[in-house]
N, C-alpha and C. Protein backbone atom coordinates (compact mmCIF):
# COMPACT_ATOMS: atom_id res chain seq x y z
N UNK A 1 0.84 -1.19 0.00
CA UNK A 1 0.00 0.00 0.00
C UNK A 1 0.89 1.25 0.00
N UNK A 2 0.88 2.12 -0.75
CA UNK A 2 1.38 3.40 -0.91
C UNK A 2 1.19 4.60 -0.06
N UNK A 3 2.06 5.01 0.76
CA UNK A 3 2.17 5.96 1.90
C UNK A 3 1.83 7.15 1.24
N UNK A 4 0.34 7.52 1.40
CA UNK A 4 0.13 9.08 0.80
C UNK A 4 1.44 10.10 1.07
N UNK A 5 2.07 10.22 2.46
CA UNK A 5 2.76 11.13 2.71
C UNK A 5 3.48 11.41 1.88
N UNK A 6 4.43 10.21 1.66
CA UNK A 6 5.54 9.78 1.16
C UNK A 6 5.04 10.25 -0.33
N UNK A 7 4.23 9.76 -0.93
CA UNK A 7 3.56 10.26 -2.28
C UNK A 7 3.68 11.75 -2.28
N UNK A 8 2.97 12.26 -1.34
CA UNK A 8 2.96 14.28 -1.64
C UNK A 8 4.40 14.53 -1.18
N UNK A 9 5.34 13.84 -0.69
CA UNK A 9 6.73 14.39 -1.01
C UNK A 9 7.35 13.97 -2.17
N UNK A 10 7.15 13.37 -2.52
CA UNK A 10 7.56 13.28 -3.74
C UNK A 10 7.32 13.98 -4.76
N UNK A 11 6.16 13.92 -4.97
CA UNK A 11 5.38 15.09 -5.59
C UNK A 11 5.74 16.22 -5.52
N UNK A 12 6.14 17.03 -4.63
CA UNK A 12 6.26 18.34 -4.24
C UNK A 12 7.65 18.18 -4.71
N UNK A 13 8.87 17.44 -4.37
CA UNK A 13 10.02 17.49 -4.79
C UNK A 13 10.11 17.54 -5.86
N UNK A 14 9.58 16.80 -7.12
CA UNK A 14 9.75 16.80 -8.52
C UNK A 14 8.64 18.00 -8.75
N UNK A 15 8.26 18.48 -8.40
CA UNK A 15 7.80 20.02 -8.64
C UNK A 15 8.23 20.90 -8.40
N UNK A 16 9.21 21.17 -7.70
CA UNK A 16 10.40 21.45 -7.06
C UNK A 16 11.01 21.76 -8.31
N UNK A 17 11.89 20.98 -8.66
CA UNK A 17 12.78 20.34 -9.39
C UNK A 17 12.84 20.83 -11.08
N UNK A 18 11.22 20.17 -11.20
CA UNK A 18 10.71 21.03 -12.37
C UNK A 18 10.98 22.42 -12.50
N UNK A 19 10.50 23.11 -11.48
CA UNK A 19 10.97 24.80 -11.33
C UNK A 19 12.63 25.15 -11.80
N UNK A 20 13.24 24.54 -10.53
CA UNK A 20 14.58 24.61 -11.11
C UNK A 20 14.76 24.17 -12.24
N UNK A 21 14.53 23.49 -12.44
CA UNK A 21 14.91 22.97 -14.12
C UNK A 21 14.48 23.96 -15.20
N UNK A 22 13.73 24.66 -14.97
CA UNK A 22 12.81 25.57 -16.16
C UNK A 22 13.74 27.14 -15.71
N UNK A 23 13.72 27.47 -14.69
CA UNK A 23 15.01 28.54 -13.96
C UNK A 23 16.47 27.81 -14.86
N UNK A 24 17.11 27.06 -14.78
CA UNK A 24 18.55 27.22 -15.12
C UNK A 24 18.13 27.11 -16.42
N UNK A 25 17.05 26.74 -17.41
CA UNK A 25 17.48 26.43 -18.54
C UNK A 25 17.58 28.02 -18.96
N UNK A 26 16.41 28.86 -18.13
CA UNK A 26 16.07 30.39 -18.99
C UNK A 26 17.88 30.96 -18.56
N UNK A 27 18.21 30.90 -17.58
CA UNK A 27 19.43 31.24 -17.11
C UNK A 27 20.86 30.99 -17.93
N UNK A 28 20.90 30.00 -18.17
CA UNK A 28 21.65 28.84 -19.33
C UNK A 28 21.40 30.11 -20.79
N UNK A 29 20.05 30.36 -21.68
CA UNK A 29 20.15 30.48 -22.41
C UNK A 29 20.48 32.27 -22.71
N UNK A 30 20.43 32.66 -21.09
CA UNK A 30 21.06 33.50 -21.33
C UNK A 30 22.22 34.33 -21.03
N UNK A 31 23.18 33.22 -20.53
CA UNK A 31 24.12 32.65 -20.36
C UNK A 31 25.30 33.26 -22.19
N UNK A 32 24.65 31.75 -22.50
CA UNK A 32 24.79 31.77 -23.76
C UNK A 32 24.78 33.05 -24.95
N UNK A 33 23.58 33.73 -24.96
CA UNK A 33 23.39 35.15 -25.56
C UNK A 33 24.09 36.04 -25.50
N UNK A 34 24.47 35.93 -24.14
CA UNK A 34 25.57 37.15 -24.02
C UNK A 34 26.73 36.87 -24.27
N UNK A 35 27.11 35.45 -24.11
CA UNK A 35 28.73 35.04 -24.84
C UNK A 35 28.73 35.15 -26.10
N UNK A 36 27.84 34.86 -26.95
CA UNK A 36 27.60 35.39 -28.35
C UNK A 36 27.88 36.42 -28.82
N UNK A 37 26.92 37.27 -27.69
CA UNK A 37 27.37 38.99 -27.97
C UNK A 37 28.98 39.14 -27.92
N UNK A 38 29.26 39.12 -26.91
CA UNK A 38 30.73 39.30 -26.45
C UNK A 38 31.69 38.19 -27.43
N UNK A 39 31.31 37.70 -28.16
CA UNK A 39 31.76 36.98 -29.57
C UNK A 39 32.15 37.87 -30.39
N UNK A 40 30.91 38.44 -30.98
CA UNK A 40 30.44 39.34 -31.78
C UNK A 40 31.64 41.11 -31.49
N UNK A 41 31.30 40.97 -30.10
CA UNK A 41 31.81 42.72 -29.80
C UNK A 41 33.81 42.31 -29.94
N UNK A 42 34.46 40.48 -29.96
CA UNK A 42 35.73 41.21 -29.96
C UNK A 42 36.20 41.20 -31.10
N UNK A 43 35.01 40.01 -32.25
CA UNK A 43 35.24 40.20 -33.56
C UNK A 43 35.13 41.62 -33.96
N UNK A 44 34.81 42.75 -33.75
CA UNK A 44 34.69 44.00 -34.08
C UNK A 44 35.62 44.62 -33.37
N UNK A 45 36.08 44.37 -32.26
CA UNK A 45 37.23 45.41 -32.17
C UNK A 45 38.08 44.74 -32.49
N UNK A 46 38.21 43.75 -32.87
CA UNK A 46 39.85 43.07 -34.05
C UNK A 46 39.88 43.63 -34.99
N UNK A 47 38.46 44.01 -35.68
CA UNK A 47 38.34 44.30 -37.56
C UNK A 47 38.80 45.65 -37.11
N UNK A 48 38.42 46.52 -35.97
CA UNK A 48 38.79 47.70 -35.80
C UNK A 48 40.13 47.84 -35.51
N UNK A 49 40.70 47.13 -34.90
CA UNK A 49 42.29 47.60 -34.29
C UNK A 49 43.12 47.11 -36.05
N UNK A 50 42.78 46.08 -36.54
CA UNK A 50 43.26 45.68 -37.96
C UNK A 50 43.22 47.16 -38.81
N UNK A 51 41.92 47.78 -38.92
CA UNK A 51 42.14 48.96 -39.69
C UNK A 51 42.61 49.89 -39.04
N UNK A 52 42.68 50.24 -37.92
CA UNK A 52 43.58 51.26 -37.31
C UNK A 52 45.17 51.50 -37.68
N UNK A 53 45.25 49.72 -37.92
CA UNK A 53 46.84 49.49 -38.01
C UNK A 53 47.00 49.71 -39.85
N UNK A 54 46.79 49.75 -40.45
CA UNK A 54 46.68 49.49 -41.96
C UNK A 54 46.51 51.01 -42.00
């Protein structure tokens, strides 16, 4: 027989869990976005310091 208690903790933990999980992914992806950017911003000051020098 299955211990209700034990059931609504469980429950509540993987709901829990779920949360976090849905938190690091938004976190993660923007994480990511901004390393992109900052990709982006040193490819441009290379093309810039290149024509500075030329």
């Amino acid at each position: 027989m299955l211990d209700p208690e034990l059931l609504e903790r469980i429950t509540a933990r993987r709901a829990e869990l779920d949360e976090l999980e849905e938190q690091l992914a938004k976190q993660l992806a923007e994480v990511r976005a901004e390393r992109d950017e900052l990709a982006v911003a040193e490819r441009v000051l290379e093309r810039m310091s290149e024509q500075l020098v030329l």
